[in-house]
ModelCIF file with pLDDT and N, C-alpha, C, O atoms, coordinates in Angstrom:
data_MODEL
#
_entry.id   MODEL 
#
_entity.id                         1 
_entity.type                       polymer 
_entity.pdbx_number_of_molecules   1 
#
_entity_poly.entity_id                      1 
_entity_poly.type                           'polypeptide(L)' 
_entity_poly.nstd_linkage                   no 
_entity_poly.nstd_monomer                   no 
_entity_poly.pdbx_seq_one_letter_code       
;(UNK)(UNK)(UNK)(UNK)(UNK)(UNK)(UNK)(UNK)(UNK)(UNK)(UNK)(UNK)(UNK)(UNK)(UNK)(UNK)
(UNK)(UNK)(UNK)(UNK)(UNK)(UNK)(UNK)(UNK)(UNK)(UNK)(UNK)(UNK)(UNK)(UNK)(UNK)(UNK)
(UNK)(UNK)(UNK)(UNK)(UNK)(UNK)(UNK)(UNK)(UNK)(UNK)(UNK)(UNK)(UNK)(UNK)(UNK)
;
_entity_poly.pdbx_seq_one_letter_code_can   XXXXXXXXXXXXXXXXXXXXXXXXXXXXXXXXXXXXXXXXXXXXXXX 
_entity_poly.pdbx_strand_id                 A 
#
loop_
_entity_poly_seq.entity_id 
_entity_poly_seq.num 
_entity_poly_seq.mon_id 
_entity_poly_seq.hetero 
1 1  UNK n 
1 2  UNK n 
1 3  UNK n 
1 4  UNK n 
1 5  UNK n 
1 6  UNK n 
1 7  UNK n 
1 8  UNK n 
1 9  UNK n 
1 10 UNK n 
1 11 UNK n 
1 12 UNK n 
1 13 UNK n 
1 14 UNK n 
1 15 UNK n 
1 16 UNK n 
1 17 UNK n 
1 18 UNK n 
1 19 UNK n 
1 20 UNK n 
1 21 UNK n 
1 22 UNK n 
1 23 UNK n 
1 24 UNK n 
1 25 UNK n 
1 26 UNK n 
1 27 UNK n 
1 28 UNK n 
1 29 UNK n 
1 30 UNK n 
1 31 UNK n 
1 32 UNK n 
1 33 UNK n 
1 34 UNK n 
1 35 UNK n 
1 36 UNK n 
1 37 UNK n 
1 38 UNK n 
1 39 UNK n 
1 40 UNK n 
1 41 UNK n 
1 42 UNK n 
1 43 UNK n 
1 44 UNK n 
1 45 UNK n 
1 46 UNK n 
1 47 UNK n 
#
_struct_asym.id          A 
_struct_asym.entity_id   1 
#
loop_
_ma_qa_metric.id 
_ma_qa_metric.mode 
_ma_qa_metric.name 
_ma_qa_metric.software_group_id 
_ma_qa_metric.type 
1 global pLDDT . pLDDT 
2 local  pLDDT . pLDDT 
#
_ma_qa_metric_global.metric_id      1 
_ma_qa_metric_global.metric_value   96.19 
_ma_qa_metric_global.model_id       1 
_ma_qa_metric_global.ordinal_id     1 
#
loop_
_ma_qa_metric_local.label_asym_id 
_ma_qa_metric_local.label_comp_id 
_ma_qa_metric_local.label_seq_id 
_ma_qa_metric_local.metric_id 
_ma_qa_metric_local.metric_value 
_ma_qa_metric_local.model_id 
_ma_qa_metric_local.ordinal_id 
A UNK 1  2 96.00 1 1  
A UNK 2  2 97.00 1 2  
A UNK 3  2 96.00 1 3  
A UNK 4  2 95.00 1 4  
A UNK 5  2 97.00 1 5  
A UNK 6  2 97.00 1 6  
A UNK 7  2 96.00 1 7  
A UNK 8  2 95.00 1 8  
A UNK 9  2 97.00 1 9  
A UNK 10 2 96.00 1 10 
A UNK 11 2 95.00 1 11 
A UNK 12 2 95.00 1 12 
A UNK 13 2 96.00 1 13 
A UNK 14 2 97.00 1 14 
A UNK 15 2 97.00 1 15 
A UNK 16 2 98.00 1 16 
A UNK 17 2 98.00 1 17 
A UNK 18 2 98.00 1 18 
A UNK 19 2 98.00 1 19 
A UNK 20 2 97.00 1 20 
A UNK 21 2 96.00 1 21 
A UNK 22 2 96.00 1 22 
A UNK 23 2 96.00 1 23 
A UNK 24 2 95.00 1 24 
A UNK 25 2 94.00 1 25 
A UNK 26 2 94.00 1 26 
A UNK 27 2 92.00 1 27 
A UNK 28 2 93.00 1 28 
A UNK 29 2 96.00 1 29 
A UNK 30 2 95.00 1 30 
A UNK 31 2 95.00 1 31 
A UNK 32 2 97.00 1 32 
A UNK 33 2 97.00 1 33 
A UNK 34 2 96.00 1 34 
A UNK 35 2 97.00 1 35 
A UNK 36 2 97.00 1 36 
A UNK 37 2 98.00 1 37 
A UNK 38 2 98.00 1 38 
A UNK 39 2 98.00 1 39 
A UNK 40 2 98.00 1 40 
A UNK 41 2 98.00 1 41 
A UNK 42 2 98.00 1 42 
A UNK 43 2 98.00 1 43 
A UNK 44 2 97.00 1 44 
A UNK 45 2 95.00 1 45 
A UNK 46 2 92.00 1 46 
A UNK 47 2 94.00 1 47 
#
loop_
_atom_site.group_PDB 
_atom_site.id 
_atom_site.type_symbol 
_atom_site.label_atom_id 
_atom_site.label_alt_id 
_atom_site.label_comp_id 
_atom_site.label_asym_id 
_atom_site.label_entity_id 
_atom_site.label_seq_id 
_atom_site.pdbx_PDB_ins_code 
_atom_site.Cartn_x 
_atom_site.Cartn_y 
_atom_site.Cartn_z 
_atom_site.occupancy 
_atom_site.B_iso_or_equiv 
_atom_site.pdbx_formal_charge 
_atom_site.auth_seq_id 
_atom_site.auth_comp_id 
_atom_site.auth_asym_id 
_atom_site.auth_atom_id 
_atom_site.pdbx_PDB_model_num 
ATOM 1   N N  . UNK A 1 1  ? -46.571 -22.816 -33.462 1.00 96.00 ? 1  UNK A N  1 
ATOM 2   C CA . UNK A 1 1  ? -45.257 -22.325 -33.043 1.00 96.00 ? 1  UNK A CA 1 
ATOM 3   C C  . UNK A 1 1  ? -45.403 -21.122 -32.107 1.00 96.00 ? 1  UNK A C  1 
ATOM 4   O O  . UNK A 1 1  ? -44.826 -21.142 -31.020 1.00 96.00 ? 1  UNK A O  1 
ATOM 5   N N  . UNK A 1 2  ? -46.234 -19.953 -32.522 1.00 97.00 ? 2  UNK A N  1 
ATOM 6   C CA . UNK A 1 2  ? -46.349 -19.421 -31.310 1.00 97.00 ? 2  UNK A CA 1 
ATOM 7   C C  . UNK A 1 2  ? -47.033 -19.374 -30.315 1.00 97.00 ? 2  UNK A C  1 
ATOM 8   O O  . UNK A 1 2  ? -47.097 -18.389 -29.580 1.00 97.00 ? 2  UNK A O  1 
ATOM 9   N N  . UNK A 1 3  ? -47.802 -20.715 -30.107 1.00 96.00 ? 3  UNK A N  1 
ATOM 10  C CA . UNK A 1 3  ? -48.430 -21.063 -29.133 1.00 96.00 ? 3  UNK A CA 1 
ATOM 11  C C  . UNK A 1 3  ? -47.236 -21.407 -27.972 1.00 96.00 ? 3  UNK A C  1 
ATOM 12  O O  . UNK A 1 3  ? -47.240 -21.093 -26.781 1.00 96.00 ? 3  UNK A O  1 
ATOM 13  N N  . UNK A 1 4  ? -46.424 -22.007 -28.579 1.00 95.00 ? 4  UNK A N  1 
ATOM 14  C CA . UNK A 1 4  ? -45.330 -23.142 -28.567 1.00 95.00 ? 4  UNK A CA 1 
ATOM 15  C C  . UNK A 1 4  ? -44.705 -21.548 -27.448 1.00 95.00 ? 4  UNK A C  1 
ATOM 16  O O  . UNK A 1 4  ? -44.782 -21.309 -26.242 1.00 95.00 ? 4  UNK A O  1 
ATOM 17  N N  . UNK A 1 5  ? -44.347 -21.080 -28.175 1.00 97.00 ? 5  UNK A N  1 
ATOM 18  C CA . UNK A 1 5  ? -43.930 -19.803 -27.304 1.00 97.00 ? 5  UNK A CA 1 
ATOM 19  C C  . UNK A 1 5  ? -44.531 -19.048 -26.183 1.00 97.00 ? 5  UNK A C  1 
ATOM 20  O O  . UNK A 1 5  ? -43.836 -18.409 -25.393 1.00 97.00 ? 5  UNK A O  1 
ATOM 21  N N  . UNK A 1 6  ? -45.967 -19.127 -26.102 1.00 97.00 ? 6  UNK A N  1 
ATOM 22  C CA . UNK A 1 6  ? -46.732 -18.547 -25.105 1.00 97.00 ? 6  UNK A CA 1 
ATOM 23  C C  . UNK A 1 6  ? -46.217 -19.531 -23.967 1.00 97.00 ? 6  UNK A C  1 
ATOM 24  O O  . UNK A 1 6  ? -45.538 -19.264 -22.975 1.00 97.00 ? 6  UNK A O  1 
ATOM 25  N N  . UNK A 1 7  ? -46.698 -20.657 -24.366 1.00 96.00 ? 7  UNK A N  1 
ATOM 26  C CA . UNK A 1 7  ? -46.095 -22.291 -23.283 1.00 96.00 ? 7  UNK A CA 1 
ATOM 27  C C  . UNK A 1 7  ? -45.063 -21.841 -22.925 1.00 96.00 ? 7  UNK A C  1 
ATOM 28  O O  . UNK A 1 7  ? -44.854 -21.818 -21.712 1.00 96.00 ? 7  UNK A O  1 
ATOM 29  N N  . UNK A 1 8  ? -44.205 -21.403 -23.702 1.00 95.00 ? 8  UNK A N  1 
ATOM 30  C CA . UNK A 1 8  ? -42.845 -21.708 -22.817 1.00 95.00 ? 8  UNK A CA 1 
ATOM 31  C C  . UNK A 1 8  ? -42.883 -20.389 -21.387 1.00 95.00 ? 8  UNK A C  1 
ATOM 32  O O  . UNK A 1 8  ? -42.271 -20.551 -20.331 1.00 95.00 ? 8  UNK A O  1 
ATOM 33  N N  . UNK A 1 9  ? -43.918 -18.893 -21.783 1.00 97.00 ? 9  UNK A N  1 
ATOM 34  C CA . UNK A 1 9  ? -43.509 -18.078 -21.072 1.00 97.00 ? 9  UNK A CA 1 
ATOM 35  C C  . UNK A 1 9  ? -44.480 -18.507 -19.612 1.00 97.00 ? 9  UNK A C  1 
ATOM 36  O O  . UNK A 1 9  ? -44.332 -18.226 -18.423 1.00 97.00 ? 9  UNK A O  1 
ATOM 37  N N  . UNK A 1 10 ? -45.141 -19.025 -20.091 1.00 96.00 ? 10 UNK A N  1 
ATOM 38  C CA . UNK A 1 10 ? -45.755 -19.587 -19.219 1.00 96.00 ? 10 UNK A CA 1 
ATOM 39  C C  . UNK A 1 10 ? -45.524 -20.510 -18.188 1.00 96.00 ? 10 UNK A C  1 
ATOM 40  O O  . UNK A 1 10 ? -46.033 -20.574 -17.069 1.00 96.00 ? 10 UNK A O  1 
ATOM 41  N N  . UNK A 1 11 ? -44.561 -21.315 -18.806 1.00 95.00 ? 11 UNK A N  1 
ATOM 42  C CA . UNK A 1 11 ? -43.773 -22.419 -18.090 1.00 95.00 ? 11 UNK A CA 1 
ATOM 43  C C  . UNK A 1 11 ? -42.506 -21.602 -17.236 1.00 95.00 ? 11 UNK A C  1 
ATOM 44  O O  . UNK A 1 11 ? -41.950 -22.171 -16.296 1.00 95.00 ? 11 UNK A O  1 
ATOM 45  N N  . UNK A 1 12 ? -42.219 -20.585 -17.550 1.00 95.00 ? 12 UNK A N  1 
ATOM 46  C CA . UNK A 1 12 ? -41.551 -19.728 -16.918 1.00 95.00 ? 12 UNK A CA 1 
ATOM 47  C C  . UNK A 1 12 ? -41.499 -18.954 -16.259 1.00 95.00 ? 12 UNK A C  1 
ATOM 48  O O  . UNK A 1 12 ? -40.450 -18.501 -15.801 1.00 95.00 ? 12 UNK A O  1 
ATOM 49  N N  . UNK A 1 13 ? -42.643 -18.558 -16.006 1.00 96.00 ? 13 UNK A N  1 
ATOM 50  C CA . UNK A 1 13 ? -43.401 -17.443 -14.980 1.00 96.00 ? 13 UNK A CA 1 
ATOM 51  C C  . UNK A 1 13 ? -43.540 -15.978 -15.376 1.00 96.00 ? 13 UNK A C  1 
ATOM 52  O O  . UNK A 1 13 ? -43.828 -14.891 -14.874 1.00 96.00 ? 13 UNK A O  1 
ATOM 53  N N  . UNK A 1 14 ? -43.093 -16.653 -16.831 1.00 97.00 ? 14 UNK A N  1 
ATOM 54  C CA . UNK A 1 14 ? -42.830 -14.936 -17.673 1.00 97.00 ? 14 UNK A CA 1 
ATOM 55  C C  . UNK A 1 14 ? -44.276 -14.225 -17.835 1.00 97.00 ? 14 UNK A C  1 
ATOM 56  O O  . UNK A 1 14 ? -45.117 -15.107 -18.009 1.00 97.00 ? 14 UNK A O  1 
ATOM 57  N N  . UNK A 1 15 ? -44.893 -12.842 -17.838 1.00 97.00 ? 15 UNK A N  1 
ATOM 58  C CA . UNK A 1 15 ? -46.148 -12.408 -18.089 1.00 97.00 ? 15 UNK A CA 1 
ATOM 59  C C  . UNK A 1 15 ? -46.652 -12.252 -19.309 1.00 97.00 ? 15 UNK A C  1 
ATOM 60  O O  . UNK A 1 15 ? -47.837 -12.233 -19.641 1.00 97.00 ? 15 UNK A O  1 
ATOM 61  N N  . UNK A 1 16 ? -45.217 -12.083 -20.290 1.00 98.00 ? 16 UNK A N  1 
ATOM 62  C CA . UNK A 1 16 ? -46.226 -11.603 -21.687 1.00 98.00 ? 16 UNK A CA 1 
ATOM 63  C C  . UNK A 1 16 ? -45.001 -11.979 -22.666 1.00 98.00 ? 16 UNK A C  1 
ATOM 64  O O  . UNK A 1 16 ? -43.955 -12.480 -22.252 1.00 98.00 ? 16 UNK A O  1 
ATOM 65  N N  . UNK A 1 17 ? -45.268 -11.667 -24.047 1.00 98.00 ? 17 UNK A N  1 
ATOM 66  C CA . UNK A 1 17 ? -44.857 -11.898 -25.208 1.00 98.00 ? 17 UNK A CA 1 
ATOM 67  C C  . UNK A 1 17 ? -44.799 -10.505 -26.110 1.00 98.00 ? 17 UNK A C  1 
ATOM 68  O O  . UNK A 1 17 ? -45.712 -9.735  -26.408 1.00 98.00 ? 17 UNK A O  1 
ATOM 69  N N  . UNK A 1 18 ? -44.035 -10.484 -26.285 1.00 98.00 ? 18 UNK A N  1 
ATOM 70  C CA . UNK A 1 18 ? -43.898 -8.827  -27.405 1.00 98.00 ? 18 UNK A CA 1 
ATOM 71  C C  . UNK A 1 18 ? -43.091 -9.710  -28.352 1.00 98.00 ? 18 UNK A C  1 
ATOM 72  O O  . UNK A 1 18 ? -42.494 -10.784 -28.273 1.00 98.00 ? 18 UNK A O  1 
ATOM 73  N N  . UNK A 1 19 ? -43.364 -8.685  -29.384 1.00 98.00 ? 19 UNK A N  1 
ATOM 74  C CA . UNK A 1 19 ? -43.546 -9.378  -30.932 1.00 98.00 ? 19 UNK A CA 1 
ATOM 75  C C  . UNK A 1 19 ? -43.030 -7.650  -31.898 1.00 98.00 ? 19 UNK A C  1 
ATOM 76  O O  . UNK A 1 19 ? -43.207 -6.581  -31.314 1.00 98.00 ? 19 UNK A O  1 
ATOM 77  N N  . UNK A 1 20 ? -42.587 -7.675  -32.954 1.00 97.00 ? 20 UNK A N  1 
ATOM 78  C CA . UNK A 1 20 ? -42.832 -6.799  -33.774 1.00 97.00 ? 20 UNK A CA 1 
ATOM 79  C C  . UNK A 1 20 ? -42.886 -7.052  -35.333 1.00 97.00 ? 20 UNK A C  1 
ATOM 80  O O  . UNK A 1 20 ? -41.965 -7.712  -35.814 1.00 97.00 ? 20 UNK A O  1 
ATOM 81  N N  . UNK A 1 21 ? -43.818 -6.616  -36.108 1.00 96.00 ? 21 UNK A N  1 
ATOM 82  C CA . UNK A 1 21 ? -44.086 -6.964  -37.770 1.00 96.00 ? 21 UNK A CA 1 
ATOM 83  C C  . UNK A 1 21 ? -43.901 -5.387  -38.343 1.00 96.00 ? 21 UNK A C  1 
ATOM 84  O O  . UNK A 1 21 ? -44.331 -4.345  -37.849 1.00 96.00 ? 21 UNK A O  1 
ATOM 85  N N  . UNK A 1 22 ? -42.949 -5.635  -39.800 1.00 96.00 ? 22 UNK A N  1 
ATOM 86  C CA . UNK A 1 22 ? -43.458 -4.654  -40.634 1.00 96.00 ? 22 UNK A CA 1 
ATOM 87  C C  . UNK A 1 22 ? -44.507 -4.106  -40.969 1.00 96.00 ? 22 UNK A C  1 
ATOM 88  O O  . UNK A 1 22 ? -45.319 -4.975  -41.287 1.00 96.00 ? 22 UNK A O  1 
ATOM 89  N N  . UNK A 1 23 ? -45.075 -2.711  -41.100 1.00 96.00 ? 23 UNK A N  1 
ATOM 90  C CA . UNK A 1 23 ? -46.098 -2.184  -41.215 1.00 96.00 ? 23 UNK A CA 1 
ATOM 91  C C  . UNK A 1 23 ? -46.000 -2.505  -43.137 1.00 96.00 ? 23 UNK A C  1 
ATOM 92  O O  . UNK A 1 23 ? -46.958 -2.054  -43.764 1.00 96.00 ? 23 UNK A O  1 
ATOM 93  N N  . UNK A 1 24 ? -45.103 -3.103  -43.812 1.00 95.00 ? 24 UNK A N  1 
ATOM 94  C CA . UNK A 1 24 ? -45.878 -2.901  -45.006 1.00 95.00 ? 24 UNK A CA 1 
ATOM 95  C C  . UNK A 1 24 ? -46.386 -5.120  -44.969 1.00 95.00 ? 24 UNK A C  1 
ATOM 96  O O  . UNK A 1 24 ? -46.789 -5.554  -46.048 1.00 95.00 ? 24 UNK A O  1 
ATOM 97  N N  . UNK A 1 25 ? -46.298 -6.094  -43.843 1.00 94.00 ? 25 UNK A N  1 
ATOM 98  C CA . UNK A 1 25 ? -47.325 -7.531  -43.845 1.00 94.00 ? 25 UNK A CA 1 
ATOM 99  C C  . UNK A 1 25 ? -48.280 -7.362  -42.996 1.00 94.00 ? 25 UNK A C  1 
ATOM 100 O O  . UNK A 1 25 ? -48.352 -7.864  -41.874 1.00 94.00 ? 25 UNK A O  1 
ATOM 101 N N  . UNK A 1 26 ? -49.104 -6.587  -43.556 1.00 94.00 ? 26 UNK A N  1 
ATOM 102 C CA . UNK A 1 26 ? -50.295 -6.528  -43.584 1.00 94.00 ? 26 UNK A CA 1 
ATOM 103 C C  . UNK A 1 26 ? -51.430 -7.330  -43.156 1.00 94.00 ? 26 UNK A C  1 
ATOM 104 O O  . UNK A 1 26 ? -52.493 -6.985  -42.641 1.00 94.00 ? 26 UNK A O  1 
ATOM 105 N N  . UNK A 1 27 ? -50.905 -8.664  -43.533 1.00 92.00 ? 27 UNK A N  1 
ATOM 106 C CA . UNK A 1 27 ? -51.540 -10.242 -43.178 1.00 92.00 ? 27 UNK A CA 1 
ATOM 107 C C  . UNK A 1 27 ? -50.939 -10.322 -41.488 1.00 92.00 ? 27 UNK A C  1 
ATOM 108 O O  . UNK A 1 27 ? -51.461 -11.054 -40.647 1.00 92.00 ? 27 UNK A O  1 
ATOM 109 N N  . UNK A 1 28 ? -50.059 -9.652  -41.282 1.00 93.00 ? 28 UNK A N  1 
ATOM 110 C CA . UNK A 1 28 ? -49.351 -9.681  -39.758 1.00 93.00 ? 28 UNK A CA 1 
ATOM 111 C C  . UNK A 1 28 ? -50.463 -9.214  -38.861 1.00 93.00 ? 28 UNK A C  1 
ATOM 112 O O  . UNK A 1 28 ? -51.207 -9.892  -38.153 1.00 93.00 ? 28 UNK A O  1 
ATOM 113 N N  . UNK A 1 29 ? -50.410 -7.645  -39.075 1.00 96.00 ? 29 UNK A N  1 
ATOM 114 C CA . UNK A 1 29 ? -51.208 -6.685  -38.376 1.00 96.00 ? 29 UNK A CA 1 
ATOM 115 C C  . UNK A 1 29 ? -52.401 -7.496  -38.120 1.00 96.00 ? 29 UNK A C  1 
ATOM 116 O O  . UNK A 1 29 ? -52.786 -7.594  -36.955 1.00 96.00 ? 29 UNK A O  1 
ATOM 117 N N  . UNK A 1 30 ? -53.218 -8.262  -39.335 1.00 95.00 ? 30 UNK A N  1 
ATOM 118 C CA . UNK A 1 30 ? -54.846 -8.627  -39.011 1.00 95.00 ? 30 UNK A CA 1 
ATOM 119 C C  . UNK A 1 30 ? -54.487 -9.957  -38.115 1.00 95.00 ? 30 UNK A C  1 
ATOM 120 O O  . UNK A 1 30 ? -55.281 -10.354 -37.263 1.00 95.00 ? 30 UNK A O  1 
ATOM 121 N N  . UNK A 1 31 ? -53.527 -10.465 -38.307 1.00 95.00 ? 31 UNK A N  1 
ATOM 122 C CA . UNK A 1 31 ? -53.065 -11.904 -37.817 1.00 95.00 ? 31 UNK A CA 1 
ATOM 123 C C  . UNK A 1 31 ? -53.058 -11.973 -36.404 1.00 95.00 ? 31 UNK A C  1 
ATOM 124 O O  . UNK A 1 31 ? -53.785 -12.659 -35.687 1.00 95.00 ? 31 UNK A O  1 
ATOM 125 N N  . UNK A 1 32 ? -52.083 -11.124 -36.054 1.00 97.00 ? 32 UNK A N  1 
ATOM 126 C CA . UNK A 1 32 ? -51.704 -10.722 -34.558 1.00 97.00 ? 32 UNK A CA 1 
ATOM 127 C C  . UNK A 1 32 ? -52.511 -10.426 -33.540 1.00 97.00 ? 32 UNK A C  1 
ATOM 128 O O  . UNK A 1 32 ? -52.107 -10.434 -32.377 1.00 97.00 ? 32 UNK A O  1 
ATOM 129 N N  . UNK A 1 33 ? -53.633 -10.157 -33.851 1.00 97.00 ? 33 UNK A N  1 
ATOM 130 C CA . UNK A 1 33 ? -54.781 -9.225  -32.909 1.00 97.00 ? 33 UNK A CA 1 
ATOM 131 C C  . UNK A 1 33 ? -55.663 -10.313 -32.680 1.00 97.00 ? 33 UNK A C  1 
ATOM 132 O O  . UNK A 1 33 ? -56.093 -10.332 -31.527 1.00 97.00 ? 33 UNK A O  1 
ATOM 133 N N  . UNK A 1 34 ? -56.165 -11.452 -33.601 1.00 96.00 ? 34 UNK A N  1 
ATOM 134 C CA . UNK A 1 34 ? -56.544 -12.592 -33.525 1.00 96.00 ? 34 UNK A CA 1 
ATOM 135 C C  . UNK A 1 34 ? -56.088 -13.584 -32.366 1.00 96.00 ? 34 UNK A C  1 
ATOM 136 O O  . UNK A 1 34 ? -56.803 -14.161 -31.546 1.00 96.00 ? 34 UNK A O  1 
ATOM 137 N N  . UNK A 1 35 ? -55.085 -13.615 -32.477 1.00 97.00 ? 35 UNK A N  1 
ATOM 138 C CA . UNK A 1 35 ? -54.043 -14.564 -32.142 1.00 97.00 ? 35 UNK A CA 1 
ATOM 139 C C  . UNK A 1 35 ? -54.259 -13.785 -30.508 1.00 97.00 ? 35 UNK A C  1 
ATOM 140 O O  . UNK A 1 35 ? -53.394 -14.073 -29.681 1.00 97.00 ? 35 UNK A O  1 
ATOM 141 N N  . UNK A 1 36 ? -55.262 -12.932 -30.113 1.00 97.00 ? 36 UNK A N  1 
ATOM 142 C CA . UNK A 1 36 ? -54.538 -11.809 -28.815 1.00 97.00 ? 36 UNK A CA 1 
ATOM 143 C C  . UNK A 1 36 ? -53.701 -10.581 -28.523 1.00 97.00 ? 36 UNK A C  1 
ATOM 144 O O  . UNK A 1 36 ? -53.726 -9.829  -27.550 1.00 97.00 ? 36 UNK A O  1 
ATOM 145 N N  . UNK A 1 37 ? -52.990 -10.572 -29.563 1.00 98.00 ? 37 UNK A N  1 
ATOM 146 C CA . UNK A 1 37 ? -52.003 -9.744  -29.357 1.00 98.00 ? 37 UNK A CA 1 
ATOM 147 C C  . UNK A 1 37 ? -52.305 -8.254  -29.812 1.00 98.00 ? 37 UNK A C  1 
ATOM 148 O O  . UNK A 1 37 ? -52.513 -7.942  -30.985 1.00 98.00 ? 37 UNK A O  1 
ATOM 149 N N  . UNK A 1 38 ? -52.303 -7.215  -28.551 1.00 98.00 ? 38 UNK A N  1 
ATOM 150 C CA . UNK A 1 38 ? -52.283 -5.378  -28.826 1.00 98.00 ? 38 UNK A CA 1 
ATOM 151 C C  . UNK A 1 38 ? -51.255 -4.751  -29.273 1.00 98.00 ? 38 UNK A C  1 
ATOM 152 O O  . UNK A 1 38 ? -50.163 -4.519  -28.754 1.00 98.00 ? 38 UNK A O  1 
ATOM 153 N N  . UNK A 1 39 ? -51.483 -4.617  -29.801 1.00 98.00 ? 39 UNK A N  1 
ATOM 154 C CA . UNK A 1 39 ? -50.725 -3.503  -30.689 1.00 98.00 ? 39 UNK A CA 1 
ATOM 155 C C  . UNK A 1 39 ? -50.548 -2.360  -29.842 1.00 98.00 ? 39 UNK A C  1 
ATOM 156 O O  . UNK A 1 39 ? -51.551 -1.698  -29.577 1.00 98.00 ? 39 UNK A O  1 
ATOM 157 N N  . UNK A 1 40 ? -49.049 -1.903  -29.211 1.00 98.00 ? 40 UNK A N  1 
ATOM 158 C CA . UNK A 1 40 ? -49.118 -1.130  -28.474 1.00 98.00 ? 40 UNK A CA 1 
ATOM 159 C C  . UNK A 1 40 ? -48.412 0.416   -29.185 1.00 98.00 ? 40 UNK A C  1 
ATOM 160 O O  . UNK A 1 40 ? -48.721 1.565   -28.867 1.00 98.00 ? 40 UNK A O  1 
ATOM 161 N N  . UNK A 1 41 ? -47.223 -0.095  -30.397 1.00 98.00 ? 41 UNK A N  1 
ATOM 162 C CA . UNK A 1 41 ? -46.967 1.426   -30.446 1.00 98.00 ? 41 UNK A CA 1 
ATOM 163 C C  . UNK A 1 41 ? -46.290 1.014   -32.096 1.00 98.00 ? 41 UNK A C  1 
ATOM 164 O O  . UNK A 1 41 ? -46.006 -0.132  -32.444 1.00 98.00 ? 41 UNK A O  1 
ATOM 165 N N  . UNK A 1 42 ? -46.146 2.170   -32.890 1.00 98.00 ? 42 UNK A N  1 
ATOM 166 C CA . UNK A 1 42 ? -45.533 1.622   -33.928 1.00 98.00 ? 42 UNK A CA 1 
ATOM 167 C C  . UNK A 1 42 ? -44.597 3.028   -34.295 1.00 98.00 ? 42 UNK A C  1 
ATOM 168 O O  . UNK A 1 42 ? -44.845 4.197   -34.001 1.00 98.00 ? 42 UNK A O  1 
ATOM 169 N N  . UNK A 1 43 ? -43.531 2.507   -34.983 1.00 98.00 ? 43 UNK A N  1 
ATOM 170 C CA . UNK A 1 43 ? -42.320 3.371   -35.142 1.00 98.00 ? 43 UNK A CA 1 
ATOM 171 C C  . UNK A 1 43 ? -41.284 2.792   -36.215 1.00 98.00 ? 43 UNK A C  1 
ATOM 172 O O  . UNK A 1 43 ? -41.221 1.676   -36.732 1.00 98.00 ? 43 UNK A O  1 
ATOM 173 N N  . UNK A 1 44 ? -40.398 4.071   -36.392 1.00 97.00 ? 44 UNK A N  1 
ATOM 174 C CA . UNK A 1 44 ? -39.039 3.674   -37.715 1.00 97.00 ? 44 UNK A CA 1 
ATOM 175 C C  . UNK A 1 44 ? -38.455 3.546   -37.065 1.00 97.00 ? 44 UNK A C  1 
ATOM 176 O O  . UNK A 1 44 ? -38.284 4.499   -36.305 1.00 97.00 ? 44 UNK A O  1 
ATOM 177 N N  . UNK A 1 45 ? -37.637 2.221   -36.810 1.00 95.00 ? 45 UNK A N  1 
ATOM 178 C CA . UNK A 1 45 ? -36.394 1.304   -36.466 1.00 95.00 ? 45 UNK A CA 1 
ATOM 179 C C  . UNK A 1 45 ? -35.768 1.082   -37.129 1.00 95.00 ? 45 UNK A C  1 
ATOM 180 O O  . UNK A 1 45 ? -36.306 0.910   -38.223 1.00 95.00 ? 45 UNK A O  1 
ATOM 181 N N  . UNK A 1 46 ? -34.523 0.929   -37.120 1.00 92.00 ? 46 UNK A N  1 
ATOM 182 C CA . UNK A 1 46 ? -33.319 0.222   -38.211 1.00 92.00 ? 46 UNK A CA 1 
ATOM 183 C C  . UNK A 1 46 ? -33.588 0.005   -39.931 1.00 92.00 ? 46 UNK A C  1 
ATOM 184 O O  . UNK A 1 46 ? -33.272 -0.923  -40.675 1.00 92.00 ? 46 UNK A O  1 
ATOM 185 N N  . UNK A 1 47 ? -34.325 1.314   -40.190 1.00 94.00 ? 47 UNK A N  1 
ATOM 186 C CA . UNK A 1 47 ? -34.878 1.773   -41.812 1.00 94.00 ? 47 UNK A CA 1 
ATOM 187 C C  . UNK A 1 47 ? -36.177 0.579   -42.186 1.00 94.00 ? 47 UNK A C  1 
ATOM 188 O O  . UNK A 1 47 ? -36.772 0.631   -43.262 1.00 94.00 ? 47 UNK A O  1 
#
């Protein structure tokens, strides 16, 4: 599925994909970086 999503930005001429996970799924954080994805900034949003 989020391959499925890279395809599409791709198919679109779009450059990138931003994403955001709770800092307490944990399985996210190690997941995400795998998958490619940097971790660029982290912060309290909407509690």
């Amino acid at each position: 599925l989020i391959k499925h999503v890279e395809l599409t930005a791709l198919n679109h001429n779009i450059k990138a994909v931003e994403l955001y996970t709770n800092e307490a799924m944990t399985e996210n954080l190690s997941m995400y970086p795998k998958l490619g994805y940097i971790e660029f900034e982290r912060k309290f949003e909407d509690g």
